[in-house]
N, C-alpha and C. Protein backbone atom coordinates (compact mmCIF):
# COMPACT_ATOMS: atom_id res chain seq x y z
N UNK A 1 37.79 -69.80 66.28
CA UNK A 1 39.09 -69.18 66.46
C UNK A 1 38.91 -68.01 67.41
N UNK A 2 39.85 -67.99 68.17
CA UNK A 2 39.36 -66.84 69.38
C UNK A 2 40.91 -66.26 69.09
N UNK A 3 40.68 -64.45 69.42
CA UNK A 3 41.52 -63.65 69.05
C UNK A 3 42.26 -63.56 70.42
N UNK A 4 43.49 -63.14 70.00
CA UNK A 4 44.19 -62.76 71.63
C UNK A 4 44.75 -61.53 71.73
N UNK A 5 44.37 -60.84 72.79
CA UNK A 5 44.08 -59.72 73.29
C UNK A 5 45.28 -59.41 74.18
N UNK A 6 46.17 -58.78 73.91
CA UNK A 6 46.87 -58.12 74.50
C UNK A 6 47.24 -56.84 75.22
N UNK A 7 46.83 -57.02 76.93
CA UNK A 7 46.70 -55.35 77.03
C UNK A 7 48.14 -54.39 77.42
N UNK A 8 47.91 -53.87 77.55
CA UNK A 8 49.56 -52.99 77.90
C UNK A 8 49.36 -53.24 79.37
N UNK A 9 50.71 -52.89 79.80
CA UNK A 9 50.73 -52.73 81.14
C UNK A 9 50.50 -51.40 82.07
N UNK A 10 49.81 -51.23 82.61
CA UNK A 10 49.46 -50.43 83.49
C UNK A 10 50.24 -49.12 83.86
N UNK A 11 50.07 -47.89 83.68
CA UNK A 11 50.83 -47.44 84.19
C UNK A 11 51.23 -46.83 85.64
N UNK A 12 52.49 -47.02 85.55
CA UNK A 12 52.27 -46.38 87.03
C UNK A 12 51.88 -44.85 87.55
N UNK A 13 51.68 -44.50 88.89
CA UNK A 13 51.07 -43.18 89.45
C UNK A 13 52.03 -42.35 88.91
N UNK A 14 53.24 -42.10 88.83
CA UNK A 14 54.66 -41.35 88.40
C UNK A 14 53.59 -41.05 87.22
N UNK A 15 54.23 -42.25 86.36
CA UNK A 15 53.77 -41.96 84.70
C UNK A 15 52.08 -41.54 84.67
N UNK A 16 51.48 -42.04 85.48
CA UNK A 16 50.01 -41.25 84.92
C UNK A 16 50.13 -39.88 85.48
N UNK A 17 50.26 -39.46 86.72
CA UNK A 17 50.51 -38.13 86.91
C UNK A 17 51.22 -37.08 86.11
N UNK A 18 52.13 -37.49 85.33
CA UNK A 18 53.00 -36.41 84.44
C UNK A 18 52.52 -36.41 83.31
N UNK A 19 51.65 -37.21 82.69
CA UNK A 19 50.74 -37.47 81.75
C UNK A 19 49.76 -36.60 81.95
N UNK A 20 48.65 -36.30 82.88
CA UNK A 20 47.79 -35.69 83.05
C UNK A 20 48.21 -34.10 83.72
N UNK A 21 49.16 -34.24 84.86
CA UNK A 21 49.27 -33.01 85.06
C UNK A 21 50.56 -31.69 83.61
N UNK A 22 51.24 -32.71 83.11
CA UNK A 22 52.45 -31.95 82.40
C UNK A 22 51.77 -32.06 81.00
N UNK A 23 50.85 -32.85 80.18
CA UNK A 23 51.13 -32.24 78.58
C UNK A 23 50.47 -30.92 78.19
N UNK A 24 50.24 -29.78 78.85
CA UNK A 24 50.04 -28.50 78.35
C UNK A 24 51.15 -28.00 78.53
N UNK A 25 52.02 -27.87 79.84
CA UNK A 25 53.00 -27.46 79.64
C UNK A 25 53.96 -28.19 78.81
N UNK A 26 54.47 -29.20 78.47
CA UNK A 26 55.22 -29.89 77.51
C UNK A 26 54.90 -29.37 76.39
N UNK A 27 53.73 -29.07 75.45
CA UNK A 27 53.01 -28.37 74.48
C UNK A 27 53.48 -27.34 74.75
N UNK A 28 52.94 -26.21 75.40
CA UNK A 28 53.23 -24.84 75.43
C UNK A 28 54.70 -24.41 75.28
N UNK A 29 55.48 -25.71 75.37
CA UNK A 29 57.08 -25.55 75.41
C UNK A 29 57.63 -26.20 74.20
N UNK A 30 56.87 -26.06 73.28
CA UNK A 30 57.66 -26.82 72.16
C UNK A 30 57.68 -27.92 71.77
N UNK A 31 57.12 -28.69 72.82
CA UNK A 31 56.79 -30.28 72.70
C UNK A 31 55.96 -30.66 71.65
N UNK A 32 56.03 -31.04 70.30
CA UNK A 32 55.21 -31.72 69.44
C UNK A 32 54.14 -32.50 70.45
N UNK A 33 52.54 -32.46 69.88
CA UNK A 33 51.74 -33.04 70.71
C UNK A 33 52.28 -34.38 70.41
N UNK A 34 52.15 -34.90 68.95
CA UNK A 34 52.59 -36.09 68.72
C UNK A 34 53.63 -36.60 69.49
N UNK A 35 54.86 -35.86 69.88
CA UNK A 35 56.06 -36.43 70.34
C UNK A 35 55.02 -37.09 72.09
N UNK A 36 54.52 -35.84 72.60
CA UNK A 36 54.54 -36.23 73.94
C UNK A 36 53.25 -37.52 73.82
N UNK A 37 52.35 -37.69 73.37
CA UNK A 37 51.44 -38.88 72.88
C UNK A 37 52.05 -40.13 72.62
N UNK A 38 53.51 -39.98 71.53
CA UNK A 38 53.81 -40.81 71.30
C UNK A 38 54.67 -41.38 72.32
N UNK A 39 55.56 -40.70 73.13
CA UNK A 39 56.30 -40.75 73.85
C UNK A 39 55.96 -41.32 75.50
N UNK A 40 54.86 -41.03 75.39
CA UNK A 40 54.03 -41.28 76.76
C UNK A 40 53.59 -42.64 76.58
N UNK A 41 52.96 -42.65 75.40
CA UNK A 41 52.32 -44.01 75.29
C UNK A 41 52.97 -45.12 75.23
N UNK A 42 54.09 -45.04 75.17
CA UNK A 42 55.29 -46.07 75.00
C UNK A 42 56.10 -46.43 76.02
N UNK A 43 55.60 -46.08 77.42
CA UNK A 43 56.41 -45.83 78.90
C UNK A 43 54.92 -46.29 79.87
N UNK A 44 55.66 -47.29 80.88
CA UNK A 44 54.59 -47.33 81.59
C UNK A 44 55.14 -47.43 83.25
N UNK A 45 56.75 -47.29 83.38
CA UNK A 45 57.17 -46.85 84.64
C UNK A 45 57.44 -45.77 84.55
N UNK A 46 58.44 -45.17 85.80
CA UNK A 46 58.68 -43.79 85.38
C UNK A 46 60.60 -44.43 85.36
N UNK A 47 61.21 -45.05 85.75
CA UNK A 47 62.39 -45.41 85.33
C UNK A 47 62.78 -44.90 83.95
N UNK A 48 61.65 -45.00 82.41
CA UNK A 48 62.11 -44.91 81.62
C UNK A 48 61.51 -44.00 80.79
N UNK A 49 61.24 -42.97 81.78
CA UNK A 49 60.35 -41.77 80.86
C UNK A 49 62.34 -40.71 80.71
N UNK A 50 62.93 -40.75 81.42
CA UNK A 50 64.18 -40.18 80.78
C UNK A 50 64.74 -40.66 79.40
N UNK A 51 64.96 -41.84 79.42
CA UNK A 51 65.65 -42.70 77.97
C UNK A 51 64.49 -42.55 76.93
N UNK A 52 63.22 -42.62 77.53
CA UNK A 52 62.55 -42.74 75.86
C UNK A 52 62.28 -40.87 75.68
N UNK A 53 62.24 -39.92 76.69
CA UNK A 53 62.41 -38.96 75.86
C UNK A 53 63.96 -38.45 75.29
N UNK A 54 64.96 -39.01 76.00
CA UNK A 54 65.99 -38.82 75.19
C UNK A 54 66.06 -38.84 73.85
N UNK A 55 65.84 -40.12 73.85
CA UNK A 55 65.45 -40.86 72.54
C UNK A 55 64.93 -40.31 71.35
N UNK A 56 63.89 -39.45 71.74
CA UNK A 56 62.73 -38.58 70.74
C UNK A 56 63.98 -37.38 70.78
N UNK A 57 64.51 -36.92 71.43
CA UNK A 57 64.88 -35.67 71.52
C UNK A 57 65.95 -35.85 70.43
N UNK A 58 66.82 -37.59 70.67
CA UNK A 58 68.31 -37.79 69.35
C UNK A 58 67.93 -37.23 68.20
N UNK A 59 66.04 -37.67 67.82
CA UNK A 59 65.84 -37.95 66.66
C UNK A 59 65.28 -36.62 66.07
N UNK A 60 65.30 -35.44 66.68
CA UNK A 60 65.63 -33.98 66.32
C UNK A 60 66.90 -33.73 66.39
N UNK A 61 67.49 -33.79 67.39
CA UNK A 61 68.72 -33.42 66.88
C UNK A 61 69.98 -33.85 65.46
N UNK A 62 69.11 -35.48 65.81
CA UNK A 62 69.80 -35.93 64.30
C UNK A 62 69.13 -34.89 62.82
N UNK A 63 67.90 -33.94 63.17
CA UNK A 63 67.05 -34.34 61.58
C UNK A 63 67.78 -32.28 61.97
N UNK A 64 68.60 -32.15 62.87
CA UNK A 64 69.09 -30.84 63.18
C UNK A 64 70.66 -30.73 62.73
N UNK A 65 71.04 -31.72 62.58
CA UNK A 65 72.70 -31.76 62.11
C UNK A 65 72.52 -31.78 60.55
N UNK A 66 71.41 -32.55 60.13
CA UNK A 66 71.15 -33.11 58.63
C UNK A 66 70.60 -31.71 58.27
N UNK A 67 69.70 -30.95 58.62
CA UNK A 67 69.15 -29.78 58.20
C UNK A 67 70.81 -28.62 57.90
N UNK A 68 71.35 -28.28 58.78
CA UNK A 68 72.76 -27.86 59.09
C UNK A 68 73.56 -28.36 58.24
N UNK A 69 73.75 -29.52 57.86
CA UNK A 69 74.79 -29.77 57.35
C UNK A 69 74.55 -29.36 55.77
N UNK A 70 73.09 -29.48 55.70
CA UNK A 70 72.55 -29.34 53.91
C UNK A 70 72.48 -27.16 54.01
N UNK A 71 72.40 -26.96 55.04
CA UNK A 71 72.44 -25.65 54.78
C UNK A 71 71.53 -24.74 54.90
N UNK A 72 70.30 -25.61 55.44
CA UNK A 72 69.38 -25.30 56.11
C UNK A 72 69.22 -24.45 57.68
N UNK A 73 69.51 -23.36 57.79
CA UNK A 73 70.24 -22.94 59.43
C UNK A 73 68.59 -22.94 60.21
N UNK A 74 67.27 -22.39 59.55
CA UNK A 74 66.27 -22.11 59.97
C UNK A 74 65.96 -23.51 61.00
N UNK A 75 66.07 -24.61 59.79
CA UNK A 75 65.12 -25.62 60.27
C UNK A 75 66.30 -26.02 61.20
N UNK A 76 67.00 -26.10 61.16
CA UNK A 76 68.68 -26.60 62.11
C UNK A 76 67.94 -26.55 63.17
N UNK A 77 67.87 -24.55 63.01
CA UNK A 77 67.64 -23.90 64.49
C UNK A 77 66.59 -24.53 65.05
N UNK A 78 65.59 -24.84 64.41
CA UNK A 78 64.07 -25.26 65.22
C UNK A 78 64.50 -26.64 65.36
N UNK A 79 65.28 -27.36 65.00
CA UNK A 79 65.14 -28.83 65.01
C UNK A 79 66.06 -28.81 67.07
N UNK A 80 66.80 -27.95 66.39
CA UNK A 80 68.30 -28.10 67.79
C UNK A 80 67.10 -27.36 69.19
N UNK A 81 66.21 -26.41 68.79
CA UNK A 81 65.47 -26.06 70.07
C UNK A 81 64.62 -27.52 70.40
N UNK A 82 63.90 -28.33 69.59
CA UNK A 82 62.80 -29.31 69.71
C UNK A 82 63.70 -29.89 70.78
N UNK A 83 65.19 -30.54 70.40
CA UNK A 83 65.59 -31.87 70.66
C UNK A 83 66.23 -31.17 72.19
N UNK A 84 66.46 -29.79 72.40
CA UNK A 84 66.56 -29.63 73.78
C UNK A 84 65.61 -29.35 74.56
N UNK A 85 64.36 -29.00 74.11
CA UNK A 85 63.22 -29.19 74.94
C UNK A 85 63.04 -30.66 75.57
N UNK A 86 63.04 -31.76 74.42
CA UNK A 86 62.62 -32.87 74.87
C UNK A 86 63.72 -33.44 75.81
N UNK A 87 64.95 -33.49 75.61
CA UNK A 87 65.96 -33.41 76.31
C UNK A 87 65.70 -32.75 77.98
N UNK A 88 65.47 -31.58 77.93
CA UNK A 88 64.79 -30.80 79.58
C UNK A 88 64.17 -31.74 80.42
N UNK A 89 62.92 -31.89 79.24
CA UNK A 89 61.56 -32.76 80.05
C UNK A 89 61.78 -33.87 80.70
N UNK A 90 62.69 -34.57 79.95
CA UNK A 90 63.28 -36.20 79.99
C UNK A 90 63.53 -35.75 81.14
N UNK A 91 64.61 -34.77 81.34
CA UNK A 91 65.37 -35.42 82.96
C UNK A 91 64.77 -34.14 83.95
N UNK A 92 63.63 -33.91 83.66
CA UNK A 92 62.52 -32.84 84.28
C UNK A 92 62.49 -33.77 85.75
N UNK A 93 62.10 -33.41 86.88
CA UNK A 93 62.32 -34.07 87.78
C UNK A 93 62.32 -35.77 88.16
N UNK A 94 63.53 -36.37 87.38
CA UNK A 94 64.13 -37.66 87.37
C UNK A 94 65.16 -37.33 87.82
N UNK A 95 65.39 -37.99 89.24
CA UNK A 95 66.05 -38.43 90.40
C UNK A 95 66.70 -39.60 90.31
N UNK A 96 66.10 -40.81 89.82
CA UNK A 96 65.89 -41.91 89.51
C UNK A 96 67.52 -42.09 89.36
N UNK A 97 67.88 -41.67 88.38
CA UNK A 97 69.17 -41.92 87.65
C UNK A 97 69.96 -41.16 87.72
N UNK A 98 70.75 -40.00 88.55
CA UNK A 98 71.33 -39.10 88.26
C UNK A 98 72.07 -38.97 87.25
N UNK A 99 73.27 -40.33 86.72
CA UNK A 99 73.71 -39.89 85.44
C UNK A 99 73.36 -39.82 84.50
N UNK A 100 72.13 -40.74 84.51
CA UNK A 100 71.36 -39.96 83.23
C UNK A 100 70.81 -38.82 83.03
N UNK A 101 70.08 -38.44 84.03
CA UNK A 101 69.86 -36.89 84.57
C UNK A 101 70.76 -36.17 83.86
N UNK A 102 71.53 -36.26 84.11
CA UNK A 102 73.06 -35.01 84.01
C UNK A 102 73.12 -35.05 82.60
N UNK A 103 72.81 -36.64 81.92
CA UNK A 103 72.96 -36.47 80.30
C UNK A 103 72.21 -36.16 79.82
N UNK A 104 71.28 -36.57 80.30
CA UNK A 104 70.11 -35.20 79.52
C UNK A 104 69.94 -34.03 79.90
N UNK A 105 70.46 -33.66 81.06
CA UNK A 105 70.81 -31.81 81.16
C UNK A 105 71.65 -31.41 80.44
N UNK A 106 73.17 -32.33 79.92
CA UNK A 106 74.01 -31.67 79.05
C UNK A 106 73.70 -31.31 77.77
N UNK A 107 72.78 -32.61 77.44
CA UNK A 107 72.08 -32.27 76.05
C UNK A 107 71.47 -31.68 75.47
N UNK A 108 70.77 -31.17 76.51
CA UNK A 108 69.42 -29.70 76.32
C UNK A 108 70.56 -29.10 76.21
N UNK A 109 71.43 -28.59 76.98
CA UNK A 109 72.45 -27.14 77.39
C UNK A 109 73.16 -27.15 75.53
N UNK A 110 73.14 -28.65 74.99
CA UNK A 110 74.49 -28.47 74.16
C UNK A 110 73.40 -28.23 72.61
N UNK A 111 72.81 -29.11 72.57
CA UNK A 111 71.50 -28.41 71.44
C UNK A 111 71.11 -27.46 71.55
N UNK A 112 70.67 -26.43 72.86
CA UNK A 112 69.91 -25.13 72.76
C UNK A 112 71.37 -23.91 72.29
N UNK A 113 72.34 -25.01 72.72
CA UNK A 113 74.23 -23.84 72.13
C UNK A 113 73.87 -23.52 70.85
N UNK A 114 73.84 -25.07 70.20
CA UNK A 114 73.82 -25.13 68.77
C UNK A 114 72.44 -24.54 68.01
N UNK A 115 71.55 -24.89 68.24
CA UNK A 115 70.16 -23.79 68.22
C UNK A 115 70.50 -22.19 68.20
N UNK A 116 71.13 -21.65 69.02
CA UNK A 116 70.95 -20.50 69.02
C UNK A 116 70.99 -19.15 67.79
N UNK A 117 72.65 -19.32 67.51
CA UNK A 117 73.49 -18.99 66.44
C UNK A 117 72.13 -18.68 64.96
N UNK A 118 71.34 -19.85 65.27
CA UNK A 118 70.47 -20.13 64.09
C UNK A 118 68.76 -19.49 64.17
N UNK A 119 69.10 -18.85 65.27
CA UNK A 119 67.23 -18.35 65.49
C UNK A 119 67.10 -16.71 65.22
N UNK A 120 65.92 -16.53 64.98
CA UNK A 120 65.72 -14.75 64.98
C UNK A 120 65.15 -14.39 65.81
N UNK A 121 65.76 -13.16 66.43
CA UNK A 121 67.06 -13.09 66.36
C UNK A 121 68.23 -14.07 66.79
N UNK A 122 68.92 -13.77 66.65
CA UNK A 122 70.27 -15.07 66.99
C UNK A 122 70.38 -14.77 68.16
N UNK A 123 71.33 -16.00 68.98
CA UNK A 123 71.30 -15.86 70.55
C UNK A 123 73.08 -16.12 70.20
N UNK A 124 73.70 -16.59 71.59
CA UNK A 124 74.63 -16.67 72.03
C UNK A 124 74.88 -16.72 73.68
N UNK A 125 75.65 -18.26 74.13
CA UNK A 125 75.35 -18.03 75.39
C UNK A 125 75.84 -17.53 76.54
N UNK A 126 75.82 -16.97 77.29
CA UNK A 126 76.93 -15.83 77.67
C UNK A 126 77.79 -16.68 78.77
N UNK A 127 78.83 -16.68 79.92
CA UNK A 127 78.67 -16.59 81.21
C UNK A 127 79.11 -15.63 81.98
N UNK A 128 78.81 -15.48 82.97
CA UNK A 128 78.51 -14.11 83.74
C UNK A 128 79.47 -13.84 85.08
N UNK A 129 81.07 -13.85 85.51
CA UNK A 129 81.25 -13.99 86.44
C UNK A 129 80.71 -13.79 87.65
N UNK A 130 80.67 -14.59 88.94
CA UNK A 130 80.09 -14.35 90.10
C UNK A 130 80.44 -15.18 91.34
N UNK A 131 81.11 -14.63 91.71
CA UNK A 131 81.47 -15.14 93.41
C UNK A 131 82.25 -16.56 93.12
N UNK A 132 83.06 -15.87 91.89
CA UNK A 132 84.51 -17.11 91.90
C UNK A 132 83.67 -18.36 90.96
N UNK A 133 82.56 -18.00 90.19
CA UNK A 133 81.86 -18.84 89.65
C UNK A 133 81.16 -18.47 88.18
N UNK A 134 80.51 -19.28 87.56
CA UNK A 134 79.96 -18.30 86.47
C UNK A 134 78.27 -18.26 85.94
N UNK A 135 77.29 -17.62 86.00
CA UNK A 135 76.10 -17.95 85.78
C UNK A 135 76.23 -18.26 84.47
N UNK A 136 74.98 -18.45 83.50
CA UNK A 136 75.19 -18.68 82.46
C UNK A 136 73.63 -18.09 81.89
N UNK A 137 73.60 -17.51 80.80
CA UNK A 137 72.80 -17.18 80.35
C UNK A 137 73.09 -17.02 78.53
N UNK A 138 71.46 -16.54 77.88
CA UNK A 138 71.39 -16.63 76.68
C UNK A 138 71.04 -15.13 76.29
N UNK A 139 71.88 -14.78 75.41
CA UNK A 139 71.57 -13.43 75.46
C UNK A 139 71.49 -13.25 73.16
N UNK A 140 70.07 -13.04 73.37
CA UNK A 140 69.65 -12.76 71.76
C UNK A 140 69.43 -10.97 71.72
N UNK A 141 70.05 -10.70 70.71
CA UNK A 141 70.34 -9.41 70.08
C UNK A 141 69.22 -8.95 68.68
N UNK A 142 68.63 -7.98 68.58
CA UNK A 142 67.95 -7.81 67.73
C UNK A 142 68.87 -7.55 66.85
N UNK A 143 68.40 -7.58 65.30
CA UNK A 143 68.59 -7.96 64.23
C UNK A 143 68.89 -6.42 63.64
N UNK A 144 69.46 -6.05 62.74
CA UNK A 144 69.28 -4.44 62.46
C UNK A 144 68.09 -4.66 61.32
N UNK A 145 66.93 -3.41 61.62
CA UNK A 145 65.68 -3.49 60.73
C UNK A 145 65.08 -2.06 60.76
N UNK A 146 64.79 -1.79 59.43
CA UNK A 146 64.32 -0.48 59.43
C UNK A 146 63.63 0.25 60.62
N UNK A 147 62.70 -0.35 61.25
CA UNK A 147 62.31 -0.34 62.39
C UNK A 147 62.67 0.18 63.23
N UNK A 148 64.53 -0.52 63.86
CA UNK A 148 65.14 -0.32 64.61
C UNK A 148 66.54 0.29 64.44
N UNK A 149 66.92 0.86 62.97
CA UNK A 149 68.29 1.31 62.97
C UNK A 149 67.72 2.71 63.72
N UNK A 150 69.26 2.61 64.54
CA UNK A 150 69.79 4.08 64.80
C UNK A 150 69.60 3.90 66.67
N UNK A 151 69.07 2.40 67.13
CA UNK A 151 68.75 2.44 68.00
C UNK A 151 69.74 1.95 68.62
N UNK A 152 70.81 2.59 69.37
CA UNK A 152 72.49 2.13 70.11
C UNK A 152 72.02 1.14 70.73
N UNK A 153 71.01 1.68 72.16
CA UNK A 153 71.00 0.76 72.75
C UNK A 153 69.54 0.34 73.32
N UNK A 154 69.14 -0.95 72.51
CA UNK A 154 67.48 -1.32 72.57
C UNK A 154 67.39 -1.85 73.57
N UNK A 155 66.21 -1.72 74.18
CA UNK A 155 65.82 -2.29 75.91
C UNK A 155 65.99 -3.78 76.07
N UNK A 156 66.67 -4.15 76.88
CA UNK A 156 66.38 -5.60 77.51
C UNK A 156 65.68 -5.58 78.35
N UNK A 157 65.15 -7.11 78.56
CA UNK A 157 64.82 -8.22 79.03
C UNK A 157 65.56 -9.48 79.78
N UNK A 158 65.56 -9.16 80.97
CA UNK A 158 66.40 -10.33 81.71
C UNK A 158 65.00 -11.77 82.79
N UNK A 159 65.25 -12.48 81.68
CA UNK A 159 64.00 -13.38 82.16
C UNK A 159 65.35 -14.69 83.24
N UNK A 160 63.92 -14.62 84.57
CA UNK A 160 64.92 -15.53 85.24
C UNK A 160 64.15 -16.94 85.53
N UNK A 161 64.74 -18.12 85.36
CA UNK A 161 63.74 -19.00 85.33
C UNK A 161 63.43 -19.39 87.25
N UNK A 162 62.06 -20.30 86.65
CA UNK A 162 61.83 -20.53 88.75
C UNK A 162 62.37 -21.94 88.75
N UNK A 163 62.48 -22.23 89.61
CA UNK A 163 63.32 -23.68 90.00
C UNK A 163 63.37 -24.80 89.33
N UNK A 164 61.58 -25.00 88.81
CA UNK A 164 61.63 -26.28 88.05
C UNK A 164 61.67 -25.87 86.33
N UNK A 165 61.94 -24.92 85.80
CA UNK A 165 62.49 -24.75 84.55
C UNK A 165 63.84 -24.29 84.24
N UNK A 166 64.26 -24.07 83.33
CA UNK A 166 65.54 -23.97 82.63
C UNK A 166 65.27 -22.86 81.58
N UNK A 167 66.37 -22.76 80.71
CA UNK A 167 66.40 -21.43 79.95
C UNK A 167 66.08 -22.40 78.53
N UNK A 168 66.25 -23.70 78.42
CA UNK A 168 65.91 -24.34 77.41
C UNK A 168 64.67 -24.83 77.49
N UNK A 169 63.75 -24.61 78.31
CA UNK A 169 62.30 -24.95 77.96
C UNK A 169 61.33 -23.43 77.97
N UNK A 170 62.26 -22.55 77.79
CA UNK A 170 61.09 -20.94 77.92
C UNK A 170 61.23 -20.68 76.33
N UNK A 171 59.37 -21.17 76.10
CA UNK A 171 58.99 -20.48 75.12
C UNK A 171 59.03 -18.89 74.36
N UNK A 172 59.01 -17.90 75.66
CA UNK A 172 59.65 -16.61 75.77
C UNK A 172 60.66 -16.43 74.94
N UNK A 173 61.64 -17.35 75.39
CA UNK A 173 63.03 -17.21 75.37
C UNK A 173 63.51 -17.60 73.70
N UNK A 174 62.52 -18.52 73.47
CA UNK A 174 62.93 -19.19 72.40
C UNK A 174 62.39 -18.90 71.06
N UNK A 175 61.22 -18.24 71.05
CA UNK A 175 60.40 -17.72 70.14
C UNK A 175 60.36 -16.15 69.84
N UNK A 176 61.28 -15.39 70.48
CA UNK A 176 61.30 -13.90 70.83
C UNK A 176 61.67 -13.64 69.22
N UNK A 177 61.10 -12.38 68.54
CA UNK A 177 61.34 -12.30 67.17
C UNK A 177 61.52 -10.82 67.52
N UNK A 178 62.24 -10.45 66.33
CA UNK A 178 62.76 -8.49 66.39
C UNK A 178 61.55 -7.66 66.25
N UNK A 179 61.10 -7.26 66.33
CA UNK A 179 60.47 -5.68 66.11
C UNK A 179 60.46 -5.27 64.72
């Protein structure tokens, strides 16, 4: 009896390159190692490295509505940051598809909304008029704490991202805790 051996298919240069050059940064951003392992390993063009991280990203945001809805705001919050990280990455430079692109930019934008409200400190996302237009930013407020009462007005931080990130993949941004 002879066994049969099935190998995967090959991946392509796209998919091996973002594999080797991106999982520290994907990690350093929130990315479950597991997610990006699992997620990688399951893609072998680059056509469908958007849909299957979408995909991973639903399945935080789903375990982020269920956390929320039971009353859980902590885990909400961390679930709604995961599923817009993975959301970012997905349509991280994918060209490929623009409307999918765009749906997974809305999705990061609309999970990191819902995320916010729920993190420490809490965020909220602002927009900023400008030249008949509006920037948009996330603006988290410290918490009142022995520490810090009496302090009117505590120093900011205006972090600006560089071209190929977003305000939903800065670890900075997302992990900032009060004083």
């Amino acid at each position: 009896m002879s066994a049969v051996v099935q190998s995967k298919p090959e991946k392509d240069s796209r998919v091996e390159a973002a594999i080797s050059h991106w999982a520290p940064r994907f990690v350093a951003n929130g990315v479950p190692l597991a997610d990006f392992q699992e997620v990688t390993g399951s893609i072998s063009r680059w056509e469908e490295w958007c849909s299957a991280w979408s995909a991973r990203a639903a399945v935080h945001e789903e375990m982020g509505n269920k956390a929320l809805a039971g009353g859980h705001t902590i885990s909400a919050g961390e679930h709604f940051t995961r599923a817009a990280v993975c959301y970012h990455f997905g349509k991280f430079l994918f060209v490929n598809d623009m409307a999918q692109m765009k749906e997974a930019h809305r999705r990061a934008v609309e999970c990191r909304n819902k995320a916010l409200p729920h993190l420490q400190p809490p965020g909220e996302r602002i927009a900023i008029p400008y030249e008949g237009k509006h920037l948009y930013g996330n603006l988290r407020k410290p918490t009142a704490q022995p520490s810090n009462t009496g302090i009117a007005r505590p120093p900011i931080v205006v972090m600006c991202m560089g071209l190929d990130s977003a305000k939903e993949d800065s670890p900075s941004a997302r992990n900032t805790r009060s004083p």
